[in-house]
Protein backbone atom coordinates (compact mmCIF):
# COMPACT_ATOMS: atom_id res chain seq x y z
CA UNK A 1 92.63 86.95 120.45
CA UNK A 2 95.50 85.57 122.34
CA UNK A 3 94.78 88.18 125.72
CA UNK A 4 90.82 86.58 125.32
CA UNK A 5 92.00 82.98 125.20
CA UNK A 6 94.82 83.87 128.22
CA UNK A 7 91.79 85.43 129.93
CA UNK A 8 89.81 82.73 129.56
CA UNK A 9 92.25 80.15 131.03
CA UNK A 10 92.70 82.33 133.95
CA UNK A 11 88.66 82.55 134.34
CA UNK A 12 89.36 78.76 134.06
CA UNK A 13 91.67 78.61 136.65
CA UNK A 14 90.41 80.31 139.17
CA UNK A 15 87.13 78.91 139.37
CA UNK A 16 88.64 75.63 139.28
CA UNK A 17 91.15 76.09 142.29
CA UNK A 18 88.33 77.99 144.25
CA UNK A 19 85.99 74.64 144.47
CA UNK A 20 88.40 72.33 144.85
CA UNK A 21 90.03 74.32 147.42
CA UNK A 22 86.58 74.77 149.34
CA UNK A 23 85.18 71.49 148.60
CA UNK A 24 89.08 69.84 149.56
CA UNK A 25 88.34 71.37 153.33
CA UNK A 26 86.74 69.07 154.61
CA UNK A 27 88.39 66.13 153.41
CA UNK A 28 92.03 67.95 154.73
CA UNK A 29 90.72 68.42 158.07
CA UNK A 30 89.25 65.00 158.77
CA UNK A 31 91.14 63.11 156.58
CA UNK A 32 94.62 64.22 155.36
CA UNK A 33 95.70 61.70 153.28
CA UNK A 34 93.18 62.18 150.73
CA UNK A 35 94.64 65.87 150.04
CA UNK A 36 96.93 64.72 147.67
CA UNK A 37 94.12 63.12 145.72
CA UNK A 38 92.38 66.58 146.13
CA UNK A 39 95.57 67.99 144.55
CA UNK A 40 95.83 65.76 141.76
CA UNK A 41 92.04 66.21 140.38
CA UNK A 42 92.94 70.05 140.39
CA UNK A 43 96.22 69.76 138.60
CA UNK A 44 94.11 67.39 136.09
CA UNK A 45 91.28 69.86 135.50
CA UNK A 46 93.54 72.85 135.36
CA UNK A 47 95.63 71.10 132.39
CA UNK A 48 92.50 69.77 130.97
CA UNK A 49 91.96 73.74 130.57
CA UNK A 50 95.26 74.46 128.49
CA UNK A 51 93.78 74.31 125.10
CA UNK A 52 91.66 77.26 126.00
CA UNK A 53 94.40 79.46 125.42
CA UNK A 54 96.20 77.33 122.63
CA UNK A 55 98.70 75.39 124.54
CA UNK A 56 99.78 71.70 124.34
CA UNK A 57 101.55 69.68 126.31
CA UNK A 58 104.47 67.05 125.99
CA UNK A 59 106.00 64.97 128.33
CA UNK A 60 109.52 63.46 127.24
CA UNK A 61 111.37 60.72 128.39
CA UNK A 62 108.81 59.07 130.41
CA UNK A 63 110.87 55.64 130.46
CA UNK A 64 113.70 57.69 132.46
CA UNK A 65 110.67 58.02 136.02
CA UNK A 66 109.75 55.23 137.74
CA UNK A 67 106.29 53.76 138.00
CA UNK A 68 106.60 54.19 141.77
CA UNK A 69 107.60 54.59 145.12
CA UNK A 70 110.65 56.97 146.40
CA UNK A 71 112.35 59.50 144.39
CA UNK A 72 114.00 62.74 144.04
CA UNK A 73 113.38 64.72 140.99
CA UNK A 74 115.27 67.76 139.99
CA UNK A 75 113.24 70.59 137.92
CA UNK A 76 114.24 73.90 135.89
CA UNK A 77 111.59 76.25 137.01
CA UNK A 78 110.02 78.79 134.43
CA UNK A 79 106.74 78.99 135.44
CA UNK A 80 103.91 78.49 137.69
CA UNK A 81 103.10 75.84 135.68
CA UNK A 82 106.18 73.45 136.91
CA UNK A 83 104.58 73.76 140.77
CA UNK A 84 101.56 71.36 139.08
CA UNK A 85 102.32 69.43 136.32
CA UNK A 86 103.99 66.67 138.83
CA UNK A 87 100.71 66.04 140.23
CA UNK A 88 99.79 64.66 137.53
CA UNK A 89 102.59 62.85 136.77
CA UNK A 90 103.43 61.01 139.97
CA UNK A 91 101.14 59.10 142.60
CA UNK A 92 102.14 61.11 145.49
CA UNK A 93 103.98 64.30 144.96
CA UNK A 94 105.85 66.40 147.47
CA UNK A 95 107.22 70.21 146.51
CA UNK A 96 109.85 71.59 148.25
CA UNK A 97 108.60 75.14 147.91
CA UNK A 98 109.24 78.41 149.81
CA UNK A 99 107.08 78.63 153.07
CA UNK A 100 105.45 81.86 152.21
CA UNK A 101 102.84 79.55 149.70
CA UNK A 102 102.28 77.11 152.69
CA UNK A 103 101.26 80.87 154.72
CA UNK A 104 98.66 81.45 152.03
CA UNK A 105 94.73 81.44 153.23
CA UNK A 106 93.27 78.46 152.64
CA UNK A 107 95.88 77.08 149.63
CA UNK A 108 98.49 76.39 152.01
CA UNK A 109 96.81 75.05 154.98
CA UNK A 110 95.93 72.29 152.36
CA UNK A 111 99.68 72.05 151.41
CA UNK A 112 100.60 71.57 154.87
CA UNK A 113 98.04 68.82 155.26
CA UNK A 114 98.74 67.43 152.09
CA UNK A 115 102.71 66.79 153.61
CA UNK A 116 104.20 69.38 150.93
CA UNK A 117 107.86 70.80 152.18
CA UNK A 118 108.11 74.46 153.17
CA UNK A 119 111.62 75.71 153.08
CA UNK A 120 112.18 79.29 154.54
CA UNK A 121 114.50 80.94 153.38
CA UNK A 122 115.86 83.21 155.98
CA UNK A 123 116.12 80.45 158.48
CA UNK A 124 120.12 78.94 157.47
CA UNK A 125 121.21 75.81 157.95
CA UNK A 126 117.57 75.46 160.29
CA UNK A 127 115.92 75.56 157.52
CA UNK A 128 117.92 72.85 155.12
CA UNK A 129 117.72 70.30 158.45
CA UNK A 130 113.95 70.83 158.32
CA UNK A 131 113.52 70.83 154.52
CA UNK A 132 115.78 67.12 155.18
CA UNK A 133 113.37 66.06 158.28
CA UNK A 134 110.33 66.52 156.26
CA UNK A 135 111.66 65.11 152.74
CA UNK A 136 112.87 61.99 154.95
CA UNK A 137 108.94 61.87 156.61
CA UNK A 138 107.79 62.12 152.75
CA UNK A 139 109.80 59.07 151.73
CA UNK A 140 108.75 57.24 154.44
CA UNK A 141 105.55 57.06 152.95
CA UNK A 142 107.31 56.12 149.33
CA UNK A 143 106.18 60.00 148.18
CA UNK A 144 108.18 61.50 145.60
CA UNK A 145 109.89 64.73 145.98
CA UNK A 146 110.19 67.28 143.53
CA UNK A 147 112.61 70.32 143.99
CA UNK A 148 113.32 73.16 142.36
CA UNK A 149 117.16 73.61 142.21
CA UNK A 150 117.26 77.03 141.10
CA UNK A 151 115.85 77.87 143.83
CA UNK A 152 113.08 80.64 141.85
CA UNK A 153 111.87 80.82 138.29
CA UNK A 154 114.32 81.94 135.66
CA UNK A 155 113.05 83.33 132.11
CA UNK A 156 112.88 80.66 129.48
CA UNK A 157 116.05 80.47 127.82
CA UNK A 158 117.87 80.77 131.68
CA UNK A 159 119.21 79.40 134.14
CA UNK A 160 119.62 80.37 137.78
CA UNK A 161 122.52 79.92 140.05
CA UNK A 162 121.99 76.36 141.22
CA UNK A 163 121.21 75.85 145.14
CA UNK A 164 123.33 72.61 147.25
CA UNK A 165 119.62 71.79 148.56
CA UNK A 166 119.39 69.14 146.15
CA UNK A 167 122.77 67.53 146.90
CA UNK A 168 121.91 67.22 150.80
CA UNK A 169 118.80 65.77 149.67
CA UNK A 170 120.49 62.94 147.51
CA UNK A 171 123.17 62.78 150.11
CA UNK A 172 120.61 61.72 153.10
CA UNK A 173 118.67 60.01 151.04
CA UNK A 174 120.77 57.94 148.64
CA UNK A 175 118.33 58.19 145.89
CA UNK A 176 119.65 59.12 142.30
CA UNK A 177 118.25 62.65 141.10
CA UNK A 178 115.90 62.78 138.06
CA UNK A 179 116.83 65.83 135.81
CA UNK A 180 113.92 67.73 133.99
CA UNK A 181 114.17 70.43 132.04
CA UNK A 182 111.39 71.98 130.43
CA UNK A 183 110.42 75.27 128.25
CA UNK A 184 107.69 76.36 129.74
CA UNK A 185 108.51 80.03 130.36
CA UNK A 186 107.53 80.46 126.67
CA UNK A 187 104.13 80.11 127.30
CA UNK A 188 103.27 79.91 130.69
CA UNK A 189 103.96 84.10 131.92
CA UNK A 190 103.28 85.75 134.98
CA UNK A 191 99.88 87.59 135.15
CA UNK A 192 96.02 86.41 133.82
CA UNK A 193 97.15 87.23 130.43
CA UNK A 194 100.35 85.79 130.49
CA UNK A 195 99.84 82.57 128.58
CA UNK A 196 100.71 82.15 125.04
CA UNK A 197 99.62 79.51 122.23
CA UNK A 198 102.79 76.83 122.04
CA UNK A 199 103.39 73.44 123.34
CA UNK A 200 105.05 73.06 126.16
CA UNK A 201 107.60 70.55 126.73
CA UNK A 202 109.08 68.48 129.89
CA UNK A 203 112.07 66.40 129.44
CA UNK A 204 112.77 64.16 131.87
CA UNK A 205 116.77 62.93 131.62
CA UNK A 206 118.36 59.87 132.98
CA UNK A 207 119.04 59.59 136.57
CA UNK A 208 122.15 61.18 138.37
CA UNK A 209 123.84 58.33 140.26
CA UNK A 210 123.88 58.83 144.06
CA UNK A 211 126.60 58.42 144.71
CA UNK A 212 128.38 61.56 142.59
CA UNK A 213 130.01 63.85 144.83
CA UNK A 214 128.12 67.05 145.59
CA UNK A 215 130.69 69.76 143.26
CA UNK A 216 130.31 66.53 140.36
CA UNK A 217 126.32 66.35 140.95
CA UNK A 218 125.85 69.81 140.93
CA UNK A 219 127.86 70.90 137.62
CA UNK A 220 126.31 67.71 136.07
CA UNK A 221 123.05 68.73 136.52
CA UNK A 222 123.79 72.52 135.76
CA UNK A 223 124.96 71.20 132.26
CA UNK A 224 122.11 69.27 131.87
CA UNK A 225 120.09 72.53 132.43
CA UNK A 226 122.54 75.01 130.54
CA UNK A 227 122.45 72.17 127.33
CA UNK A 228 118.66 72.23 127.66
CA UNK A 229 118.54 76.40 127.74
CA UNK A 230 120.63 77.03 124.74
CA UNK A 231 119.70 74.74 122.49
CA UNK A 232 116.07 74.90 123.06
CA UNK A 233 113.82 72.01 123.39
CA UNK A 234 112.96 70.77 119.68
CA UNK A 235 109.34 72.09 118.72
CA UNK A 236 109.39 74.73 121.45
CA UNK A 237 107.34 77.37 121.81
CA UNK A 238 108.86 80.85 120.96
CA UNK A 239 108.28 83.99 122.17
């Protein structure tokens, strides 16, 4: 039953991302700045498809985000599922994400035009002056940016080594960083019958001042992330 309902979703998903994708084309080639909006209605519909395999969702600590305009939000990453749950959560969301999804057909030549931030890898210190160019274009707009610290997903229950990326992004912005933790790698698995009947949670902490020193920020937030790994997120899911 579980593998049918985890199919299902994925039946779910795909169709959903294929005409919004195809139907988004137009509007990102003659009209960027409706992308996002394009990207938010997808996000909506494919959450509005969780209880087909049994999972919930619940979103912590909502008082701690502001109603608007620039910020920098700091996410554990389990899942696919962390790279669009934001849309839906803030009025104009920017990932920092690896550049090879802004390479994909299609997907990421709506990313691009949609001002999401591509970060490759490879590229040194070129690429963390970039991933600060474009973060510094997204604020100009009052977007919100959302990175993933970690750097990749770690298994629920994890936590990766955490990446300075953040801290330069604090530092030339002077925004405080948003903490989130979340349990989603209970659920949420890689492959079309990866997903498992739970609730998923996402916490969202008090701010980081901006003014912490980058060795302070960074072992503050790795706490924050270690606390939320061991001692599970009440209600979890399980595996």
């Amino acid at each position: 039953m579980t593998m049918m309902r985890s199919a299902l979703f994925s039946l779910w998903f795909y169709v959903v991302t294929t005409i919004v994708v195809v139907l988004g084309l137009p509007v990102g080639l003659l009209a960027p700045r409706f992308v996002t909006t394009y990207a938010k209605l997808w996000s909506y519909l494919v959450c509005a498809g969780l209880p087909l395999c049994g999972i919930r969702l619940v979103i912590e600590g909502r008082e701690n985000l502001p109603s608007s305009g620039r910020m920098l939000i700091a996410s554990q990453h389990q899942s696919a599922f962390d790279t669009l749950i934001w849309f839906t959560l803030l009025p104009d969301c920017r990932y920092v994400v690896k550049i090879e999804l802004l390479r994909l057909p299609l997907f990421g030549w709506m990313g691009r035009r949609g001002g999401q931030i591509g970060v490759d890898r490879d590229a040194g210190t070129a690429a963390m002056r970039k991933m600060l160019r474009d973060a510094d274009a997204a604020w100009a707009q009052e977007a919100q940016v959302v990175i993933f610290p970690e750097g990749t997903r770690a298994p629920a229950g994890e936590v990766a080594r955490l990446h300075p990326g953040v801290a330069a992004l604090a530092k030339s912005s002077g925004l405080p960083v948003i903490p989130v933790t979340t349990d989603s790698g209970w659920c949420w698995r890689k492959g079309p019958f990866g997903k498992r009947p739970g609730t998923i949670h996402v916490r969202i902490h008090p701010a980081l001042a901006a003014n912490l020193a980058r060795p302070v920020l960074m072992s503050e937030l790795q706490h924050i992330f270690l606390k939320a790994a061991a001692q599970g997120i009440p209600g979890g899911a399980h595996p």
